[in-house]
C-alpha atoms as a PDB file:
ATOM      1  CA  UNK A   1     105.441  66.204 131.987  1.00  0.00           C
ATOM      2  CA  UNK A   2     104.064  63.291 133.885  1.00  0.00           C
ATOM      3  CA  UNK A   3     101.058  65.360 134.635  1.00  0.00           C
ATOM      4  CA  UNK A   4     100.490  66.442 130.809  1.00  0.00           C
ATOM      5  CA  UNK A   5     100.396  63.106 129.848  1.00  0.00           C
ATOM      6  CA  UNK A   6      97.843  61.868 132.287  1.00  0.00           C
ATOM      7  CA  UNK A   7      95.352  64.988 131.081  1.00  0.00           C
ATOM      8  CA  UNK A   8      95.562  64.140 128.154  1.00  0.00           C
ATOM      9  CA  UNK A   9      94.729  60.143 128.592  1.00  0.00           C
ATOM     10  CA  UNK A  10      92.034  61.439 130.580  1.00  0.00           C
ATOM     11  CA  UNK A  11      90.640  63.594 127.649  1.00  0.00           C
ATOM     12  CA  UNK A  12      91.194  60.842 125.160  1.00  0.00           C
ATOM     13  CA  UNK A  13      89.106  58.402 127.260  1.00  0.00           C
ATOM     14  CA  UNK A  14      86.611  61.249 127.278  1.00  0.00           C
ATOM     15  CA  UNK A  15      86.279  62.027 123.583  1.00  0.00           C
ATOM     16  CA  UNK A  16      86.921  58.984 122.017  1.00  0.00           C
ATOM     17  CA  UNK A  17      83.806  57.202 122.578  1.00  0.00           C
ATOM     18  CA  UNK A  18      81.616  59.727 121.984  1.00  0.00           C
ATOM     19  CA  UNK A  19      83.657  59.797 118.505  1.00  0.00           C
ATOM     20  CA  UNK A  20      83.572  55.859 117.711  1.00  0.00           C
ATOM     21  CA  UNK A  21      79.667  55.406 118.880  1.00  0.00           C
ATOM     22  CA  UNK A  22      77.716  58.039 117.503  1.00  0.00           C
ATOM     23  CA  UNK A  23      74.249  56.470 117.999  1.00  0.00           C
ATOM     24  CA  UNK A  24      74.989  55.165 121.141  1.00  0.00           C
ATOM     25  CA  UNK A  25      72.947  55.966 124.149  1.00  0.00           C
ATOM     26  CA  UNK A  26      74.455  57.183 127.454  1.00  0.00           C
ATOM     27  CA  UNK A  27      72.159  56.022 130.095  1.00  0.00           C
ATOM     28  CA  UNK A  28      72.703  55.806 133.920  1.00  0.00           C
ATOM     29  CA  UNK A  29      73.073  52.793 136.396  1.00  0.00           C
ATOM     30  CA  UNK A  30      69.150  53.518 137.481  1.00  0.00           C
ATOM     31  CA  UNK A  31      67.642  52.602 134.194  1.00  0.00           C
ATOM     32  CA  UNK A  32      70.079  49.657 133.729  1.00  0.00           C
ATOM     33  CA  UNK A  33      69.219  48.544 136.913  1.00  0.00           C
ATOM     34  CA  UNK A  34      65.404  49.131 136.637  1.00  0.00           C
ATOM     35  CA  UNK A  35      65.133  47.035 133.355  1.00  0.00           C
ATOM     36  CA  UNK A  36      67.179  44.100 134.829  1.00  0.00           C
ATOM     37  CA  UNK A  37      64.372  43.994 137.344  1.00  0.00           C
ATOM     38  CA  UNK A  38      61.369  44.617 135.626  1.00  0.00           C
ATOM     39  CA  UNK A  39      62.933  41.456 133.832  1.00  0.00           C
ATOM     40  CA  UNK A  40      63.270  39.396 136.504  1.00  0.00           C
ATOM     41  CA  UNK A  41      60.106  40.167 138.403  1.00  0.00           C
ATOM     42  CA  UNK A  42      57.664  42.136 136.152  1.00  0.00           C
ATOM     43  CA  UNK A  43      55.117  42.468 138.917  1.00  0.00           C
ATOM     44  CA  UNK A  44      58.128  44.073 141.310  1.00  0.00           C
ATOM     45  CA  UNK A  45      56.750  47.339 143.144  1.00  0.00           C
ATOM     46  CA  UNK A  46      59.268  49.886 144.925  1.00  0.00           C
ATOM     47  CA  UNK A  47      58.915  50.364 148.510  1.00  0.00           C
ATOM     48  CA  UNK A  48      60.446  53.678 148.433  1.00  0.00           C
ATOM     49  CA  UNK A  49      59.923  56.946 145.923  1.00  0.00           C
ATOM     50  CA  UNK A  50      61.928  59.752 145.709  1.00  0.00           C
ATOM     51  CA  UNK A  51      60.708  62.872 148.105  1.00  0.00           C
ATOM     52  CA  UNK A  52      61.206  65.488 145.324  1.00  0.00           C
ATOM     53  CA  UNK A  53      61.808  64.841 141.562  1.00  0.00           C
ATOM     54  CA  UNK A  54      63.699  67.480 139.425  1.00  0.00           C
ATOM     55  CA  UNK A  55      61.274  69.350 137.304  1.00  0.00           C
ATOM     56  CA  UNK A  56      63.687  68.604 134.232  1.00  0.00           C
ATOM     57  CA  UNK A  57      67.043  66.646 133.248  1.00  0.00           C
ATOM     58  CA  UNK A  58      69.057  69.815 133.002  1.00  0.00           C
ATOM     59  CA  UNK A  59      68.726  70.441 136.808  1.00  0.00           C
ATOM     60  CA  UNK A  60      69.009  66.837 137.544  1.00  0.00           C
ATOM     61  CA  UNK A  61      72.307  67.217 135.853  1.00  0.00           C
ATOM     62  CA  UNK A  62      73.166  70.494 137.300  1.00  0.00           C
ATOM     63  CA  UNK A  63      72.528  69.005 141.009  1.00  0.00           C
ATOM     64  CA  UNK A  64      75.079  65.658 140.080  1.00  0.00           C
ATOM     65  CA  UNK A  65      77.568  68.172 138.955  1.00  0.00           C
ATOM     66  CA  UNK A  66      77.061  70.503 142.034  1.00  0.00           C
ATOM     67  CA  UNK A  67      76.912  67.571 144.599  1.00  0.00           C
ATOM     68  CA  UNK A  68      79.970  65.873 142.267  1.00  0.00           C
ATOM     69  CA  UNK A  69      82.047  69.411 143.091  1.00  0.00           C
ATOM     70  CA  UNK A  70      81.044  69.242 146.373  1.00  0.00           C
ATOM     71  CA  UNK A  71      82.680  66.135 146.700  1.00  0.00           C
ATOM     72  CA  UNK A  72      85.881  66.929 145.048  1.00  0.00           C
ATOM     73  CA  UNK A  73      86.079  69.948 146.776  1.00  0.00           C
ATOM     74  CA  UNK A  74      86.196  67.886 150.508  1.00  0.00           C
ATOM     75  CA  UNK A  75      88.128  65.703 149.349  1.00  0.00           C
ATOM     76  CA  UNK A  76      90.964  68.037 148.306  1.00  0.00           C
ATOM     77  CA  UNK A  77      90.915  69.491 151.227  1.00  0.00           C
ATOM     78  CA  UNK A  78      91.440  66.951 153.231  1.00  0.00           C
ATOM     79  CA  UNK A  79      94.118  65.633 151.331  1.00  0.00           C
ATOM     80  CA  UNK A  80      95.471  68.971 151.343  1.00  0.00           C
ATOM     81  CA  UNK A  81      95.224  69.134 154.670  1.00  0.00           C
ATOM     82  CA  UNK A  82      96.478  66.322 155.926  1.00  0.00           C
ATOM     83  CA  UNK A  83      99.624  66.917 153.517  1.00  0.00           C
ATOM     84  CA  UNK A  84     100.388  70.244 154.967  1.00  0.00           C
ATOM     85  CA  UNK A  85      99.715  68.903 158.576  1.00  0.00           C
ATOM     86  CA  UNK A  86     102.423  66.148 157.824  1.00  0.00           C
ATOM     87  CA  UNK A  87     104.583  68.841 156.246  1.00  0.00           C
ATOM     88  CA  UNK A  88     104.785  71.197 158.862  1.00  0.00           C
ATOM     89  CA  UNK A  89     104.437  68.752 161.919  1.00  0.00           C
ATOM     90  CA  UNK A  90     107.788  66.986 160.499  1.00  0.00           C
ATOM     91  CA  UNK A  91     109.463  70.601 159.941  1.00  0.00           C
ATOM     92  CA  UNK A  92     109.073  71.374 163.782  1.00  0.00           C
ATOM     93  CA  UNK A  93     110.897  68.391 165.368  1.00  0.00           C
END
């Protein structure tokens, strides 16, 4: 039940901005960041530039969600693990 209820928060914070601000724009941290300091020093050059740029924003995206699974996927099993290493440890004494 608990569970249910927390999905579906999660879903509602989801959908309903995307309902209330239809002509808003959903832009990353980078070009947030990159107009604060274009503001503050206009003649501001970067020191470093990416090695490889994606040849288009779908396979930018696809590489945040891939590296974004890869994450969740360590993480769960290390929590996993270290659950079932507690379990079982405790079960033997």
């Amino acid at each position: 039940m608990k569970n249910g209820v927390l999905l579906l928060i999660v879903i509602l914070l989801a959908i309903i901005p995307l309902i209330f601000l239809n002509d808003a724009e959903f832009g990353g941290a980078d070009g947030q960041a990159e107009e604060a300091i274009i503001e503050v020093a206009p003649d501001y050059e970067p020191w470093f530039h990416a090695i490889w740029e994606p040849p288009s924003g779908e396979i930018e995206s696809l590489l945040f969600s891939l590296q974004a699974a890869l994450g969740a996927i360590i993480i769960g099993y290390c929590l996993g693990y270290g659950k079932a290493r507690k379990k079982y440890s405790s079960s033997k004494q």
